[in-house]
N, C-alpha and C. Protein backbone atom coordinates (compact mmCIF):
# COMPACT_ATOMS: atom_id res chain seq x y z
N UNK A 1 105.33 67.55 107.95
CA UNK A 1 106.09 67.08 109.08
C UNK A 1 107.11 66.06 108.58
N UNK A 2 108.32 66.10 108.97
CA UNK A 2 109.28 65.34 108.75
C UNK A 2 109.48 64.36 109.68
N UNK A 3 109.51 62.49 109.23
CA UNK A 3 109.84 61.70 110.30
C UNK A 3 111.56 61.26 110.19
N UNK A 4 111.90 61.01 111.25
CA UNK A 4 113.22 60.23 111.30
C UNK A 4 113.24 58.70 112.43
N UNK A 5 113.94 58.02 112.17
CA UNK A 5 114.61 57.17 112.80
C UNK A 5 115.55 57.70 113.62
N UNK A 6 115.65 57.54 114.81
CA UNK A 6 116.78 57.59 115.73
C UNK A 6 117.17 57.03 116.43
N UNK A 7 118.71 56.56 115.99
CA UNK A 7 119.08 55.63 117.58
C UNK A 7 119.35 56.18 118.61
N UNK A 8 118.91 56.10 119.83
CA UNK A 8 119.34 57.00 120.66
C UNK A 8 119.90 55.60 122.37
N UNK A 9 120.79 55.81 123.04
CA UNK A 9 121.40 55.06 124.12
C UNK A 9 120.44 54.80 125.28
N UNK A 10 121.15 54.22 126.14
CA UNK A 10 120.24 54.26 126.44
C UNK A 10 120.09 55.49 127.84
N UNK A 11 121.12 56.09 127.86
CA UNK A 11 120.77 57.04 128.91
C UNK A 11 120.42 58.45 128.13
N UNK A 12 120.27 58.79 126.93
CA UNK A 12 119.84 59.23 125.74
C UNK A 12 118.31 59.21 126.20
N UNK A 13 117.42 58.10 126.12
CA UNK A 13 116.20 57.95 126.42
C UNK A 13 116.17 58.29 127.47
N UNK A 14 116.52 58.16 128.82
CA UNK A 14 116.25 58.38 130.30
C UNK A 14 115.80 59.54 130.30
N UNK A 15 116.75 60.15 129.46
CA UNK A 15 116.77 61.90 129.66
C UNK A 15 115.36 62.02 129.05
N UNK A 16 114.69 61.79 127.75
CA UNK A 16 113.42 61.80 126.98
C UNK A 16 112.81 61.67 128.05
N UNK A 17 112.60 60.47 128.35
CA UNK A 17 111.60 59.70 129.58
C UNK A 17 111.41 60.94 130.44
N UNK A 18 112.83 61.25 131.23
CA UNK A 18 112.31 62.52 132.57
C UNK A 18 111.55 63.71 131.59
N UNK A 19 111.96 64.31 130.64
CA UNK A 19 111.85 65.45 130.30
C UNK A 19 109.86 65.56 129.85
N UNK A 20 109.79 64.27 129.21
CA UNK A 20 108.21 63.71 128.90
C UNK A 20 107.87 63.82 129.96
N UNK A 21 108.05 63.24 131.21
CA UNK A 21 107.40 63.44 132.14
C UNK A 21 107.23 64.66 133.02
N UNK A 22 108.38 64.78 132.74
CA UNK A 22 108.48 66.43 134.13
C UNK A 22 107.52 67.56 133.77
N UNK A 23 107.27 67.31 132.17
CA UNK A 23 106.97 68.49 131.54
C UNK A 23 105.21 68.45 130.48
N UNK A 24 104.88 67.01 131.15
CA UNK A 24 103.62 66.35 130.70
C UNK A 24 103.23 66.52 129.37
N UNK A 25 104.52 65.98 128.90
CA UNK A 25 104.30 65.61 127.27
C UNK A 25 103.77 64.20 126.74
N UNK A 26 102.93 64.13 125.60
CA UNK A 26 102.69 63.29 125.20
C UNK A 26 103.50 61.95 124.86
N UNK A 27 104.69 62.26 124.15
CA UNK A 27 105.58 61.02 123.96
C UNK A 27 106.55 61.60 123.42
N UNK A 28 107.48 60.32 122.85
CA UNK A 28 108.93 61.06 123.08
C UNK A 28 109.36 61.77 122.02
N UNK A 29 108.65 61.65 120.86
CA UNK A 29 108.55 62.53 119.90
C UNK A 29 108.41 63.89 120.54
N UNK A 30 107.24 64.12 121.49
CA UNK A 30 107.10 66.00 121.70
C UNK A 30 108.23 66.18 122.74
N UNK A 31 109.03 65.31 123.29
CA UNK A 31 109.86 65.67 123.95
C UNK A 31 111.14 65.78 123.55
N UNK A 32 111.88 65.15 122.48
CA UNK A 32 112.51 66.07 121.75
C UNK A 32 112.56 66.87 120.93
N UNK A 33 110.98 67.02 120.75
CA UNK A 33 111.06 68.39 120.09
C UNK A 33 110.82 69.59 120.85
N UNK A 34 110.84 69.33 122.28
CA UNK A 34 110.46 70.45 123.40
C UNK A 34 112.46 70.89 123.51
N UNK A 35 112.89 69.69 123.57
CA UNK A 35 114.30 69.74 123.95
C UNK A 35 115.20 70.31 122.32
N UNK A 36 114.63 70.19 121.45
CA UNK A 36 115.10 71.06 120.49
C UNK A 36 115.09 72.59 120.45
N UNK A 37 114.01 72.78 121.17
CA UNK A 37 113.52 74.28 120.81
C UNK A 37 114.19 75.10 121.81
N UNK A 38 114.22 74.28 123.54
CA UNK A 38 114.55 74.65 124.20
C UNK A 38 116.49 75.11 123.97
N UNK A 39 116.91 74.46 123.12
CA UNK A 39 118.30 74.34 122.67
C UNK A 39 118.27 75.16 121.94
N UNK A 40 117.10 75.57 120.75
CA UNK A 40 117.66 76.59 119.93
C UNK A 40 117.29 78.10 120.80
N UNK A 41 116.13 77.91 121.79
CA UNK A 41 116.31 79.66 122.49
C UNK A 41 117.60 79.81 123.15
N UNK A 42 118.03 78.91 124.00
CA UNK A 42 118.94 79.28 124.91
C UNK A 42 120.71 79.30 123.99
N UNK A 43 120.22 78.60 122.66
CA UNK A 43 122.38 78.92 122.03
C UNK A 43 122.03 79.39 120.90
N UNK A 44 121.14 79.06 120.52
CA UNK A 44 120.82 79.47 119.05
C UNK A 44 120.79 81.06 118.72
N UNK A 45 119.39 81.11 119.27
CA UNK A 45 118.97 82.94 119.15
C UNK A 45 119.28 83.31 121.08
N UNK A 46 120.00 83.61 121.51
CA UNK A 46 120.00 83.95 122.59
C UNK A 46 120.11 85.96 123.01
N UNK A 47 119.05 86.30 123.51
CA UNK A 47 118.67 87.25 123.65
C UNK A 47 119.87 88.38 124.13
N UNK A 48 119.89 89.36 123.57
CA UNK A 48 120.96 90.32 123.92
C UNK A 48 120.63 91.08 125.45
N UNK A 49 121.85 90.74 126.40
CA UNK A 49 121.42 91.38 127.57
C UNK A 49 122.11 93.16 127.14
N UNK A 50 121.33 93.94 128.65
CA UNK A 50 121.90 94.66 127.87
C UNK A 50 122.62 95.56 128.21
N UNK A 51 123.81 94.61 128.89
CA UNK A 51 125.43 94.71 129.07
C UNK A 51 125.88 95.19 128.22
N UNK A 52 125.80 94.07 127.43
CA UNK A 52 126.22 93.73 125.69
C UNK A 52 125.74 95.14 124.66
N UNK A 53 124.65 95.32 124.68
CA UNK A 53 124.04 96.15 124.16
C UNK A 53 124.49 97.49 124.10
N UNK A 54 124.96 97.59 126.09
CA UNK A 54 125.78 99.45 126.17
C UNK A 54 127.27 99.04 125.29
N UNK A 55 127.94 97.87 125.64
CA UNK A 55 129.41 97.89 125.10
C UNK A 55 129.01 97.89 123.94
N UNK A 56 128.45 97.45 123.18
CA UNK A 56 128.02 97.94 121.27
C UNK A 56 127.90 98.87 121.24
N UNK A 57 127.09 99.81 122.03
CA UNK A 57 127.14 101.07 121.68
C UNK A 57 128.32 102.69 122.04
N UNK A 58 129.21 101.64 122.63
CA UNK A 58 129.91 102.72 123.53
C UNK A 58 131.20 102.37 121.72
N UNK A 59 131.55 101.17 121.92
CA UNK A 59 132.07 100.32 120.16
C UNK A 59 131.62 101.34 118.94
N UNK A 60 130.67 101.38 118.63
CA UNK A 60 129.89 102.38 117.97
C UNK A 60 130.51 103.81 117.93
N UNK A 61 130.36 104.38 118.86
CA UNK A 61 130.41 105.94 119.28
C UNK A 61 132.29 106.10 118.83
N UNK A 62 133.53 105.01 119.21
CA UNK A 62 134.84 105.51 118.95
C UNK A 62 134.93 105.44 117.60
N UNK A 63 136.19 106.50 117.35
CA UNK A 63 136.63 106.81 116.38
C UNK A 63 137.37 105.79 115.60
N UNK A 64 136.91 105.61 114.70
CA UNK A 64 138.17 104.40 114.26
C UNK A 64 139.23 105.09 113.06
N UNK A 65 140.04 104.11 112.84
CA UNK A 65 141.31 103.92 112.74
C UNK A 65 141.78 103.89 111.27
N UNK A 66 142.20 105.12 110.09
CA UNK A 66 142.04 104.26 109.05
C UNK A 66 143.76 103.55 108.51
N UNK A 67 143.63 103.04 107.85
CA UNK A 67 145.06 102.21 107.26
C UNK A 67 144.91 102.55 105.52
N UNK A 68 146.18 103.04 105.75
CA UNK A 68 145.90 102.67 104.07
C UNK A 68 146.76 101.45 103.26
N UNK A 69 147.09 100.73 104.11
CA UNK A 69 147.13 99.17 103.57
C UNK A 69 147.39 98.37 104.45
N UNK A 70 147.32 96.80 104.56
CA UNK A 70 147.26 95.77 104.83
C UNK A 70 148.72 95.63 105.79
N UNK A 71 149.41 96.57 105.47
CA UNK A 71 151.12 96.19 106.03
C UNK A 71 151.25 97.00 107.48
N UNK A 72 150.52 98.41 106.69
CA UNK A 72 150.24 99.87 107.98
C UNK A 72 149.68 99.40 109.05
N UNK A 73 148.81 98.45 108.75
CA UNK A 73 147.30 97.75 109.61
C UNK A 73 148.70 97.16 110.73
N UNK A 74 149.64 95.89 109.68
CA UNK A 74 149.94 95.00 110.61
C UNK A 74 151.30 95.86 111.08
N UNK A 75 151.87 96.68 111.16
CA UNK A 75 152.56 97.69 111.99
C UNK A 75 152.26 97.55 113.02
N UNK A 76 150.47 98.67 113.20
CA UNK A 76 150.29 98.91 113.88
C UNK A 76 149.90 97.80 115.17
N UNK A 77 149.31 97.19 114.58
CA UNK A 77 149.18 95.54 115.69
C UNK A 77 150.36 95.65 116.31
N UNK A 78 151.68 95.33 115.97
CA UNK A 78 152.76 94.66 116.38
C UNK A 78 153.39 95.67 117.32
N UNK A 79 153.06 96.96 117.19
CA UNK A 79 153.58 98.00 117.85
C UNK A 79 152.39 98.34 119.32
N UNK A 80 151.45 97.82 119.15
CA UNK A 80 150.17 97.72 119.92
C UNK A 80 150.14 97.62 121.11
């Protein structure tokens, strides 16, 4: 286990304080580490809906495009 020092404000703590409490944590240690985790599901790894999932696959299925150089590529952009 890794310790740190943290300064934190004081409306920094408030937030600890509610979140310890709302969520009947021990102290403010498990409460930012509740508020870490909760940060890494929701931006970190955030689950593929699966909106997302058909437009990848519809992405997938077209034909793409080939260039045979870097200049053809930017032609075609500009003409786009």
């Amino acid at each position: 286990m890794v310790q740190a020092i943290v300064n934190l404000g004081d409306r920094e703590d408030r937030v600890l304080t509610i979140v310890k409490g709302k969520y009947g944590l021990k102290n403010k240690s498990d409460a930012v580490n509740f508020v870490i985790n909760k940060f890494e599901e929701e931006l970190l790894e955030p689950q593929l809906r699966p909106e997302y999932i058909e437009k990848l696959n519809r992405i997938k299925k077209q034909k793409g495009v080939k260039f045979s150089s870097v200049d053809e590529l930017r032609r075609h952009i500009q003409h786009a």
